[in-house]
PDB file of N, CA and C in Angstrom:
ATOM      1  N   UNK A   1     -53.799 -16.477  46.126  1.00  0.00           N
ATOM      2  CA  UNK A   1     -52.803 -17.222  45.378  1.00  0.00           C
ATOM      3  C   UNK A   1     -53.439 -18.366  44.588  1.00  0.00           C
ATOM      4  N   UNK A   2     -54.421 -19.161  45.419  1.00  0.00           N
ATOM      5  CA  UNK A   2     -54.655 -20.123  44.778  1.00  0.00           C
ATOM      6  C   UNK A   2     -55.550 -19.866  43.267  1.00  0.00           C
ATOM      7  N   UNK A   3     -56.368 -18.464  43.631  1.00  0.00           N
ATOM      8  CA  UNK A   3     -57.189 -18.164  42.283  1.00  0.00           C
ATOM      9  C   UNK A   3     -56.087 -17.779  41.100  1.00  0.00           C
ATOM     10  N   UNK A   4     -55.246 -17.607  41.272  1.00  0.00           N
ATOM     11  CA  UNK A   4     -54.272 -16.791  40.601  1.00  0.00           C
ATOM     12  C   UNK A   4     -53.848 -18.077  39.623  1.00  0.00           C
ATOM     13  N   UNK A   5     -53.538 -19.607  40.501  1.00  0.00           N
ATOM     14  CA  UNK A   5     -53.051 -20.694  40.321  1.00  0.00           C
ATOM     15  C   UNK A   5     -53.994 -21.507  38.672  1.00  0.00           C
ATOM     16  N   UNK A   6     -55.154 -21.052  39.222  1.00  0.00           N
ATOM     17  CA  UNK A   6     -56.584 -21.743  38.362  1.00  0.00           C
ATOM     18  C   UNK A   6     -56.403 -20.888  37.030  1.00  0.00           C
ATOM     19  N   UNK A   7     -56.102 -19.704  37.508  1.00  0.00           N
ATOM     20  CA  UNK A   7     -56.365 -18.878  36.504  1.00  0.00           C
ATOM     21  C   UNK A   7     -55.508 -18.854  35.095  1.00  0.00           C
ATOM     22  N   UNK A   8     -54.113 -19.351  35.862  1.00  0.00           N
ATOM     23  CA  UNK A   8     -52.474 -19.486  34.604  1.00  0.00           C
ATOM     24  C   UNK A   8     -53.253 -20.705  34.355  1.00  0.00           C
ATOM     25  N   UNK A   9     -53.790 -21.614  35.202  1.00  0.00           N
ATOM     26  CA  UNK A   9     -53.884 -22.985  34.750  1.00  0.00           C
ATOM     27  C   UNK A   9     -55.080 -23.074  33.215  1.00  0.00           C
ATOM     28  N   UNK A  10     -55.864 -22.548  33.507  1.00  0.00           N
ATOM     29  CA  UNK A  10     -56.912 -21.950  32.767  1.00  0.00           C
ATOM     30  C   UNK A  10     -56.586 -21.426  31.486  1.00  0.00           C
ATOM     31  N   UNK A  11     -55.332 -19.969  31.457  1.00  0.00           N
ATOM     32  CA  UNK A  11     -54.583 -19.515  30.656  1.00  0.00           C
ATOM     33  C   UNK A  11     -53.616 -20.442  29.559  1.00  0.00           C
ATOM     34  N   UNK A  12     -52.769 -21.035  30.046  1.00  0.00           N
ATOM     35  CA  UNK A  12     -51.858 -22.528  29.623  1.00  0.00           C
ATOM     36  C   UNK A  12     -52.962 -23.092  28.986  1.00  0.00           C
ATOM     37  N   UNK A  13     -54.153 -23.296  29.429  1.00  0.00           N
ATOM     38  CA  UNK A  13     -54.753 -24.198  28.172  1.00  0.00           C
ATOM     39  C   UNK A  13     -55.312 -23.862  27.111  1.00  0.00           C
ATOM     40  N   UNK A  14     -55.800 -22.855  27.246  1.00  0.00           N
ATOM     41  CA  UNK A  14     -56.364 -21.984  25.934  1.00  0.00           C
ATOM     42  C   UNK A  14     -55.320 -21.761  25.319  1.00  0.00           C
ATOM     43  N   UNK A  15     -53.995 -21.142  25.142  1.00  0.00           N
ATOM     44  CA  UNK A  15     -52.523 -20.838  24.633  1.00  0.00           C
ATOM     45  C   UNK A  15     -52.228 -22.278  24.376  1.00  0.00           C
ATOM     46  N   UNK A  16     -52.321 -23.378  24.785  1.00  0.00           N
ATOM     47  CA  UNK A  16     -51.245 -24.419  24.269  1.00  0.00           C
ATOM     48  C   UNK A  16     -51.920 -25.667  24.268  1.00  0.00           C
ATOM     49  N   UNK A  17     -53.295 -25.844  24.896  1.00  0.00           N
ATOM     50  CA  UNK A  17     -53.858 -26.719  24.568  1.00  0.00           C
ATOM     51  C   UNK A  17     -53.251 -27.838  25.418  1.00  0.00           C
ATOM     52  N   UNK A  18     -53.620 -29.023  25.023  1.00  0.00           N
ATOM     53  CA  UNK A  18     -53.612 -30.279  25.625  1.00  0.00           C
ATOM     54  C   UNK A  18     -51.811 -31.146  25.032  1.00  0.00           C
ATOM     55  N   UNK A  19     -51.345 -31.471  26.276  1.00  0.00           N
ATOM     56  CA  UNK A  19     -50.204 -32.243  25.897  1.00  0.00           C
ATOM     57  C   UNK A  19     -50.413 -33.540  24.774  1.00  0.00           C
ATOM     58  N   UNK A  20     -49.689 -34.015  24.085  1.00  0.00           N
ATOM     59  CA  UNK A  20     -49.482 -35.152  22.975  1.00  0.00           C
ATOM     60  C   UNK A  20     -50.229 -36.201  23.872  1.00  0.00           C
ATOM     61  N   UNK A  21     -51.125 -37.268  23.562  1.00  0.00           N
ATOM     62  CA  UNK A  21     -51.457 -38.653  24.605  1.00  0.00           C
ATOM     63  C   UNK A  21     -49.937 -39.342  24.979  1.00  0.00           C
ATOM     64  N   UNK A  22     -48.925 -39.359  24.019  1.00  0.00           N
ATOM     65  CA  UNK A  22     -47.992 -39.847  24.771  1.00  0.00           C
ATOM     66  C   UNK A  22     -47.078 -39.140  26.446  1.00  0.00           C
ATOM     67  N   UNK A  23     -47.978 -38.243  26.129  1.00  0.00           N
ATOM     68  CA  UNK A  23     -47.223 -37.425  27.728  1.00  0.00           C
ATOM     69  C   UNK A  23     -48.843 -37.069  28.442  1.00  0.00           C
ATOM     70  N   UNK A  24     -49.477 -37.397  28.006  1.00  0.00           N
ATOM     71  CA  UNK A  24     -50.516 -36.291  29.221  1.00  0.00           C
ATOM     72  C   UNK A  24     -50.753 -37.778  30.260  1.00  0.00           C
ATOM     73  N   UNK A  25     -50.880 -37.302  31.431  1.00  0.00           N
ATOM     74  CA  UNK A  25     -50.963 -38.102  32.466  1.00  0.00           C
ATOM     75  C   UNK A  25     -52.587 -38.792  32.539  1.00  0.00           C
ATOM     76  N   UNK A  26     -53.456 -38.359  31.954  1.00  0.00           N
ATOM     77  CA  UNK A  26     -54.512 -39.099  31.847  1.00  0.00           C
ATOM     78  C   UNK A  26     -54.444 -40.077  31.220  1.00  0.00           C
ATOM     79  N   UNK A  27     -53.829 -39.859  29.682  1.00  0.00           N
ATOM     80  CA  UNK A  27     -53.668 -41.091  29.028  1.00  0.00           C
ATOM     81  C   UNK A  27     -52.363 -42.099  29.184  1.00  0.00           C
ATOM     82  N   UNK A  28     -51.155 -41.948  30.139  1.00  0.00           N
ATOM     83  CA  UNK A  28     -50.747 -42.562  30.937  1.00  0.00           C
ATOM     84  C   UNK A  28     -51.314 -43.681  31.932  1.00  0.00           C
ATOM     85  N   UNK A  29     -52.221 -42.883  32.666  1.00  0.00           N
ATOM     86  CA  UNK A  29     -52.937 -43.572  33.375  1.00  0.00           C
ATOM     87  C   UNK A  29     -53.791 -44.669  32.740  1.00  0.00           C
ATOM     88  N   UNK A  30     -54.117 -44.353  31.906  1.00  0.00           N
ATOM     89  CA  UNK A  30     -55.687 -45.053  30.751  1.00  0.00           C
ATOM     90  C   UNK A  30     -54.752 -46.027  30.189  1.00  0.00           C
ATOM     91  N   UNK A  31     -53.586 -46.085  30.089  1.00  0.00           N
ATOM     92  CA  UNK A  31     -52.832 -47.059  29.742  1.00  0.00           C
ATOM     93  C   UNK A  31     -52.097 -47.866  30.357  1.00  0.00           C
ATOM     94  N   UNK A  32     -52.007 -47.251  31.994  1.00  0.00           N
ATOM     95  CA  UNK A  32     -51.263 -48.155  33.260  1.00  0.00           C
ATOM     96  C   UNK A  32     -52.878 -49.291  33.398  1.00  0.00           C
ATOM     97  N   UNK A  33     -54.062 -48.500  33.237  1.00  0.00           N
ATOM     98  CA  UNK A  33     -54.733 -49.303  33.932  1.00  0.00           C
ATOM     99  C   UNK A  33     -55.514 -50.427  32.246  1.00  0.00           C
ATOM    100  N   UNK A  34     -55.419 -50.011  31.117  1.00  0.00           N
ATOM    101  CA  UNK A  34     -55.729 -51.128  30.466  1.00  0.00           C
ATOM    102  C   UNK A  34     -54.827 -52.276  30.132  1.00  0.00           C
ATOM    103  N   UNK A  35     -53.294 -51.768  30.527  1.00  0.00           N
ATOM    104  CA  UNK A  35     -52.188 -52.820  30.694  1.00  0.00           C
ATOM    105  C   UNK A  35     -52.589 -53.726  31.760  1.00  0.00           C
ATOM    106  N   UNK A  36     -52.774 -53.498  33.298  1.00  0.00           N
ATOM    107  CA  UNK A  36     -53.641 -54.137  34.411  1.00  0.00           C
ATOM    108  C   UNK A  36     -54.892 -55.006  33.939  1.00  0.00           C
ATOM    109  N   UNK A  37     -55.543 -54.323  33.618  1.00  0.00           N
ATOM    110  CA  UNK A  37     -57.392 -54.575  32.712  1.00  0.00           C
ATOM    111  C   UNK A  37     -56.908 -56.018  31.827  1.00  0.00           C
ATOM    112  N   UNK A  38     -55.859 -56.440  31.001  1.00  0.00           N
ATOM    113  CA  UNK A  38     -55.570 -57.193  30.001  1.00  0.00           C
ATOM    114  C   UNK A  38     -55.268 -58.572  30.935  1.00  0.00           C
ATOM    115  N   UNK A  39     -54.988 -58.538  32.357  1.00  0.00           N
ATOM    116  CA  UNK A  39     -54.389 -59.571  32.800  1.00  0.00           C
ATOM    117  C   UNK A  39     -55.667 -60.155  34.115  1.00  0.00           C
ATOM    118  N   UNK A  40     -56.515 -59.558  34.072  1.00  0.00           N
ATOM    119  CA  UNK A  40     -57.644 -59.732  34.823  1.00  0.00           C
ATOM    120  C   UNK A  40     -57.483 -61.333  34.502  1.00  0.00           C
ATOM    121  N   UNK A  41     -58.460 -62.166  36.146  1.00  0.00           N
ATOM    122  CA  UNK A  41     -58.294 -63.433  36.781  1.00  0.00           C
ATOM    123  C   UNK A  41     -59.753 -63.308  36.045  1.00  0.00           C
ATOM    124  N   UNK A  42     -60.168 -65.060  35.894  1.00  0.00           N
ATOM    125  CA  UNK A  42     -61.388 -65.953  35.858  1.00  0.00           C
ATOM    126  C   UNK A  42     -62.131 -65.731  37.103  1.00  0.00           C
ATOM    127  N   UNK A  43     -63.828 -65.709  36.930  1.00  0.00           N
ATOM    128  CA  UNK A  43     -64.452 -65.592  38.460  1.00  0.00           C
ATOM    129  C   UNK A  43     -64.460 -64.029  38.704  1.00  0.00           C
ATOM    130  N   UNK A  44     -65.859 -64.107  39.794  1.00  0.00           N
ATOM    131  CA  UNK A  44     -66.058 -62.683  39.560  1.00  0.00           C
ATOM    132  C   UNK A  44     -65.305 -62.475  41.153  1.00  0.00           C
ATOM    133  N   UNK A  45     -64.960 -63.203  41.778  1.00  0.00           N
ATOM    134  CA  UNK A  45     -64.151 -62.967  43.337  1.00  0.00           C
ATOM    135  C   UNK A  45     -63.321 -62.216  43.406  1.00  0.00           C
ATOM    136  N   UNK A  46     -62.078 -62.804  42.303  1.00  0.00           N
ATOM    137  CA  UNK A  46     -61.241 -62.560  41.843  1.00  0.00           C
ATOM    138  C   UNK A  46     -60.792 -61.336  41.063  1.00  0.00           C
ATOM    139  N   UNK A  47     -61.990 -60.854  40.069  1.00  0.00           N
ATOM    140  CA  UNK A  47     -61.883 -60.286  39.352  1.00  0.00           C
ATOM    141  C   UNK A  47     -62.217 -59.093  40.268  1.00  0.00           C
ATOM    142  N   UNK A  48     -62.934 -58.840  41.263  1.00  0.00           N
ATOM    143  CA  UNK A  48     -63.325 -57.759  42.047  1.00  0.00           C
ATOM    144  C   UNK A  48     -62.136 -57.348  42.942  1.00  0.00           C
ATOM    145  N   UNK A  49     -60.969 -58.270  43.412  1.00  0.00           N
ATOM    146  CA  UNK A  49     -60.341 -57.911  43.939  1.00  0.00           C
ATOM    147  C   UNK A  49     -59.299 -57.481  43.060  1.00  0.00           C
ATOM    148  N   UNK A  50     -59.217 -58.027  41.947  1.00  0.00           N
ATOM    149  CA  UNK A  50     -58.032 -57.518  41.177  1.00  0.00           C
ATOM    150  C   UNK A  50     -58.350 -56.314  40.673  1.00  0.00           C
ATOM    151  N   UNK A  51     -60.115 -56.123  40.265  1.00  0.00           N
ATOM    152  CA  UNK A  51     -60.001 -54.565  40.266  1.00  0.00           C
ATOM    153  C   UNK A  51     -59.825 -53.471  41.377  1.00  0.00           C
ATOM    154  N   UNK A  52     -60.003 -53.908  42.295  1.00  0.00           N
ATOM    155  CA  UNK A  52     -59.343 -52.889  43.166  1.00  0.00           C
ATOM    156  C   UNK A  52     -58.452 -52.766  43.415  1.00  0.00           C
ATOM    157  N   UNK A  53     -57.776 -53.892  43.226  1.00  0.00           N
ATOM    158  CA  UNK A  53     -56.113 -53.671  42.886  1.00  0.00           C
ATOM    159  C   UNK A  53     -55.367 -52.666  41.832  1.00  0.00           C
ATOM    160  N   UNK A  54     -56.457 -52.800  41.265  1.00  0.00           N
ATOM    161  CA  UNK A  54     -56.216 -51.485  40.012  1.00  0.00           C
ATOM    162  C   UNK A  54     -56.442 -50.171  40.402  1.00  0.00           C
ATOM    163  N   UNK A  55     -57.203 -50.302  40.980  1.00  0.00           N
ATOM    164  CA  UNK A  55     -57.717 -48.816  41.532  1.00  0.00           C
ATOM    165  C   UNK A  55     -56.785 -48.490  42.846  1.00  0.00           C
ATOM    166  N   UNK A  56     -56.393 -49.196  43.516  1.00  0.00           N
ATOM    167  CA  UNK A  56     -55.318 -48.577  44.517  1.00  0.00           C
ATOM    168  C   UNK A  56     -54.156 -48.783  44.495  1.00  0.00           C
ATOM    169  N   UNK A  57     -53.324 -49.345  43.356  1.00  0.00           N
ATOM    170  CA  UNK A  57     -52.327 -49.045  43.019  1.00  0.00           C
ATOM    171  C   UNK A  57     -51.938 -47.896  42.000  1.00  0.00           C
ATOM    172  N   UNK A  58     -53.257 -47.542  41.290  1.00  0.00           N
ATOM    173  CA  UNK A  58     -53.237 -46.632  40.032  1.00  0.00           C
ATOM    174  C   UNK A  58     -52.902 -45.148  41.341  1.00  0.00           C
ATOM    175  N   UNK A  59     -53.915 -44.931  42.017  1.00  0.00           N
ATOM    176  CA  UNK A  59     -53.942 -44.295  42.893  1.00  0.00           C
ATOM    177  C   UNK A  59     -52.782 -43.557  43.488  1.00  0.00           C
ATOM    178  N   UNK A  60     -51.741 -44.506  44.517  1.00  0.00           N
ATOM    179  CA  UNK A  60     -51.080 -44.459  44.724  1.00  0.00           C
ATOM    180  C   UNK A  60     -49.680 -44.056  44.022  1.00  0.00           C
ATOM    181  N   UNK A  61     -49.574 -44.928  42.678  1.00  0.00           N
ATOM    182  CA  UNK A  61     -48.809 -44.911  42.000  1.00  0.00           C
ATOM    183  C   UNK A  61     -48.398 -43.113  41.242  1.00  0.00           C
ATOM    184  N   UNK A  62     -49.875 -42.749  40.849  1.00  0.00           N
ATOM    185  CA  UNK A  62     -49.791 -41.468  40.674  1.00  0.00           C
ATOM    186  C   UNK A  62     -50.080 -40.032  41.524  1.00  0.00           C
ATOM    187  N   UNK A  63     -50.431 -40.585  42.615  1.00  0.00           N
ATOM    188  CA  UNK A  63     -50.603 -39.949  43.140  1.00  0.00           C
ATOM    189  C   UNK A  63     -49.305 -39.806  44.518  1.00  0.00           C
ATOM    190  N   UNK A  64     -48.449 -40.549  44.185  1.00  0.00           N
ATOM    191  CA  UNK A  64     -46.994 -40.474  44.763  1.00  0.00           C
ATOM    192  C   UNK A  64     -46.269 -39.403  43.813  1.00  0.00           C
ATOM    193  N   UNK A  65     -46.309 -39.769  42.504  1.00  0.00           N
ATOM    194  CA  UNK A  65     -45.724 -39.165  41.180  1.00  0.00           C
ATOM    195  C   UNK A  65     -45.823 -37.549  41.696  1.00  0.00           C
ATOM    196  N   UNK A  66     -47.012 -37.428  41.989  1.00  0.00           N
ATOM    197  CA  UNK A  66     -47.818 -35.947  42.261  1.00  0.00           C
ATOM    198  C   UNK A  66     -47.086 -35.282  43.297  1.00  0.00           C
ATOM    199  N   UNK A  67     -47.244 -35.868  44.661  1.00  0.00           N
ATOM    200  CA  UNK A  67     -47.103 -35.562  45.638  1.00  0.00           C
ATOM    201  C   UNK A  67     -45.372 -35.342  45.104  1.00  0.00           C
ATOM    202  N   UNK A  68     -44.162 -35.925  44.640  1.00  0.00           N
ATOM    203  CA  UNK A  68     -42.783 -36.171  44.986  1.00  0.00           C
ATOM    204  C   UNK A  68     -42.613 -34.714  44.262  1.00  0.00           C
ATOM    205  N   UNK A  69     -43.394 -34.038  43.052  1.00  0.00           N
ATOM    206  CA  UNK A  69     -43.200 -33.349  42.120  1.00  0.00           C
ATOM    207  C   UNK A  69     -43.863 -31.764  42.830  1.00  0.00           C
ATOM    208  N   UNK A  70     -44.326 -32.229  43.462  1.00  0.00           N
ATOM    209  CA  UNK A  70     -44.761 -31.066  44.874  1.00  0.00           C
ATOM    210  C   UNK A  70     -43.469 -30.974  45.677  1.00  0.00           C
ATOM    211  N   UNK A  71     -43.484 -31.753  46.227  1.00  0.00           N
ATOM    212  CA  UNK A  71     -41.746 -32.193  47.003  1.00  0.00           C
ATOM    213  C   UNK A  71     -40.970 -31.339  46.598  1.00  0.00           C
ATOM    214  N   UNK A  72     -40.591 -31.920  45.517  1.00  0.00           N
ATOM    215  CA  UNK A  72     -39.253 -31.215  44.709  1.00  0.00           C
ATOM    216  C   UNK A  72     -39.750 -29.762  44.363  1.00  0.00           C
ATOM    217  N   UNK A  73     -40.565 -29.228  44.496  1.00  0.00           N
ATOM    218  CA  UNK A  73     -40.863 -27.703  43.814  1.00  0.00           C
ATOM    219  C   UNK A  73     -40.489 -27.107  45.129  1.00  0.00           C
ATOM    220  N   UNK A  74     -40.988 -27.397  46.341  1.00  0.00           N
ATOM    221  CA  UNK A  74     -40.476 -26.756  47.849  1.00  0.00           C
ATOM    222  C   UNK A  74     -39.438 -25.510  47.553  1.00  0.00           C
ATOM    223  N   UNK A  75     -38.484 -26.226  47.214  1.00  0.00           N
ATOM    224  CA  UNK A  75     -37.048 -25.076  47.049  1.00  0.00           C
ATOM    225  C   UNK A  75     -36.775 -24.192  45.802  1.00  0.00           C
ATOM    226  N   UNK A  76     -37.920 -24.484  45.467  1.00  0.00           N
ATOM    227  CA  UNK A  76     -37.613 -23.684  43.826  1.00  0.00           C
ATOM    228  C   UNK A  76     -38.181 -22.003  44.017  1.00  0.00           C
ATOM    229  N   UNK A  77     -37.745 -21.743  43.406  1.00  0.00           N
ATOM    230  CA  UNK A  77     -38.034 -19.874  43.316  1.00  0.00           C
ATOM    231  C   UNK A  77     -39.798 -20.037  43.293  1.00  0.00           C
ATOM    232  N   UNK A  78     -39.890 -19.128  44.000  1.00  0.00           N
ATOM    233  CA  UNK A  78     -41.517 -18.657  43.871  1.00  0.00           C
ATOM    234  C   UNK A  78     -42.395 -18.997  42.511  1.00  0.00           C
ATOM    235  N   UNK A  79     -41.993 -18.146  41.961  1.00  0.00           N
ATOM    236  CA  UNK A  79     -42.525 -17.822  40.277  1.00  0.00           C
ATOM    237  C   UNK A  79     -42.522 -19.288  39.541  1.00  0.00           C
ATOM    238  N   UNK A  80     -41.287 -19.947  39.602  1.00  0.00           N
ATOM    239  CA  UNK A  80     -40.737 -21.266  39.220  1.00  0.00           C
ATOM    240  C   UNK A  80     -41.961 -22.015  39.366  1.00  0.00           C
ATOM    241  N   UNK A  81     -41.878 -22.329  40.973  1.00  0.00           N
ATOM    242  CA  UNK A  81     -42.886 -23.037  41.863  1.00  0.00           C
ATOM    243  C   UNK A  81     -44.669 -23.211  41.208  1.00  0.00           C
ATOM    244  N   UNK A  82     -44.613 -21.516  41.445  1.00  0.00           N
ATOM    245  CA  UNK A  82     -45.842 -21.182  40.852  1.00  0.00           C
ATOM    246  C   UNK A  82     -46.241 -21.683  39.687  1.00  0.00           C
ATOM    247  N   UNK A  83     -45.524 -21.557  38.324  1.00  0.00           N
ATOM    248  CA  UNK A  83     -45.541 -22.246  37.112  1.00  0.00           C
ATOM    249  C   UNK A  83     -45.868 -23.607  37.039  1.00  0.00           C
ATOM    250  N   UNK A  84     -45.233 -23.971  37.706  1.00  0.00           N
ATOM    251  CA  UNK A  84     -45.098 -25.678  37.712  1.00  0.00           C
ATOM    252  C   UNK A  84     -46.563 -25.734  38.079  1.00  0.00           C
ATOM    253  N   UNK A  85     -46.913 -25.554  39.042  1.00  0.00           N
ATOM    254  CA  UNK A  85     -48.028 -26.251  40.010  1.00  0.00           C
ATOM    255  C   UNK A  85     -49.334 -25.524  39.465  1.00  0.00           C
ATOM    256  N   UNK A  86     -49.341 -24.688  38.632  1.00  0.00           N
ATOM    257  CA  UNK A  86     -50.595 -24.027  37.468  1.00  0.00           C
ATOM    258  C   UNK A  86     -50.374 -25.040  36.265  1.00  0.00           C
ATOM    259  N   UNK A  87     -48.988 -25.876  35.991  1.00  0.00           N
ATOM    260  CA  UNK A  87     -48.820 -27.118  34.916  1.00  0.00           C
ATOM    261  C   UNK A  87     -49.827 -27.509  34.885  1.00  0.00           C
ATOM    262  N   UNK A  88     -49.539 -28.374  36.716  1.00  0.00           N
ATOM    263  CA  UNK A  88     -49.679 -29.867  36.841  1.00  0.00           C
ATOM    264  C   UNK A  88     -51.401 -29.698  37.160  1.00  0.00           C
ATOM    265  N   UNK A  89     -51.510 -28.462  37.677  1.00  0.00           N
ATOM    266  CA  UNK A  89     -52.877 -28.102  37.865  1.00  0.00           C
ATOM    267  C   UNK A  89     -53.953 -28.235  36.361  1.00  0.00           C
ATOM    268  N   UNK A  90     -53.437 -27.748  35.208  1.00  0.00           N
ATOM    269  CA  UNK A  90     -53.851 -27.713  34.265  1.00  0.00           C
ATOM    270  C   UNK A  90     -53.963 -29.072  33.576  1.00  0.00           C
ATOM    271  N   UNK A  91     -53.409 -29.605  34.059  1.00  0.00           N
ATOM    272  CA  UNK A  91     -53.480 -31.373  33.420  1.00  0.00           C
ATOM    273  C   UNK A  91     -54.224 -31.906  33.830  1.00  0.00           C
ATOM    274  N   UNK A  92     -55.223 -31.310  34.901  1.00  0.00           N
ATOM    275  CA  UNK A  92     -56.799 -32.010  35.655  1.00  0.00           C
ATOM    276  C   UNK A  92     -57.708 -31.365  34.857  1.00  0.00           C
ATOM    277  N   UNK A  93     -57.746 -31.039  34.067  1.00  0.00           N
ATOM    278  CA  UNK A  93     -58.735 -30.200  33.118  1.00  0.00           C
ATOM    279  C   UNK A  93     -58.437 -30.157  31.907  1.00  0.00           C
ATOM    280  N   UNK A  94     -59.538 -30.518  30.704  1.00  0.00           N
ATOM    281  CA  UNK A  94     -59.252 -29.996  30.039  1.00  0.00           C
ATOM    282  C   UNK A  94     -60.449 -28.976  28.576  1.00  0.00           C
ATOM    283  N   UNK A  95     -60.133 -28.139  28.126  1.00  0.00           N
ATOM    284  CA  UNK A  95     -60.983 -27.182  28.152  1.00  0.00           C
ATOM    285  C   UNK A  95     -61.745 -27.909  26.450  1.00  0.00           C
ATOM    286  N   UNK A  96     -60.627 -28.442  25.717  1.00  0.00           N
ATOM    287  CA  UNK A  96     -60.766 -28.684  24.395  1.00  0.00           C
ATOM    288  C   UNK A  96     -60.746 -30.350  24.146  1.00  0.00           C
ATOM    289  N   UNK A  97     -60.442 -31.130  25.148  1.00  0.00           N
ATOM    290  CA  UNK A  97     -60.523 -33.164  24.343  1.00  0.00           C
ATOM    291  C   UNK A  97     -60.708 -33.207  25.855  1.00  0.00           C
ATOM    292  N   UNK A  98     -60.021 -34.562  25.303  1.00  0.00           N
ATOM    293  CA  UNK A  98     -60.445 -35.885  26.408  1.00  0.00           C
ATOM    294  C   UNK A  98     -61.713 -35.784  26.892  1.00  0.00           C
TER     295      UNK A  98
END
C-alpha cells in the first residue's frame, strides 16, 4: 500500500506540478517562520531561545495541522483516504521548484 501511496504521490506531481506559494505548505511555513524571524530579541541568549521557539512551535503547529487531517481521513472511503494522503504525501517533495 504504502508503495502504491509514493507512487500517486510521485504521479500528482508530474500531472499537476507544484501548488501556487500561496497554498503550498512549505511556503506557508517559510512565512509562519519569517513572520517569527522579524520579531527576534537583542542578545544572543535570547535570540537562541527565541529561535527555538520557532522551531518548536513551527513544528507542532504543523505538524498538528498534519496529524488532525490524518484524523479526519479515518472515516472516509478507502480510495478517498488513499487520495488525500498520496496529496499530502506529495507536498513533501517536489520534483520541479522549491
Amino acid at each position: 500500500m504504502r508503495i502504491v501511496l509514493v507512487l500517486s504521490a510521485l504521479g500528482m506531481d508530474i500531472l499537476f506540478g507544484e501548488l501556487p506559494n500561496s497554498l503550498h505548505p512549505v511556503a506557508v511555513m517559510g512565512r509562519f517562520i519569517g513572520a517569527l524571524s522579524r520579531k527576534k530579541p537583542r542578545g544572543n541568549a535570547p535570540r537562541f531561545v527565541y529561535g527555538l521557539f520557532i522551531v518548536v512551535s513551527g513544528a507542532c503547529l504543523f505538524g498538528a495541522a498534519a496529524a488532525l487531517l490524518v484524523r479526519l481521513l479515518q472515516g472516509a472511503p478507502a480510495v478517498a483516504a488513499a487520495a488525500a494522503t498520496a496529496f499530502m504525501l506529495k507536498q513533501t517533495f517536489a520534483l520541479r521548484s522549491l
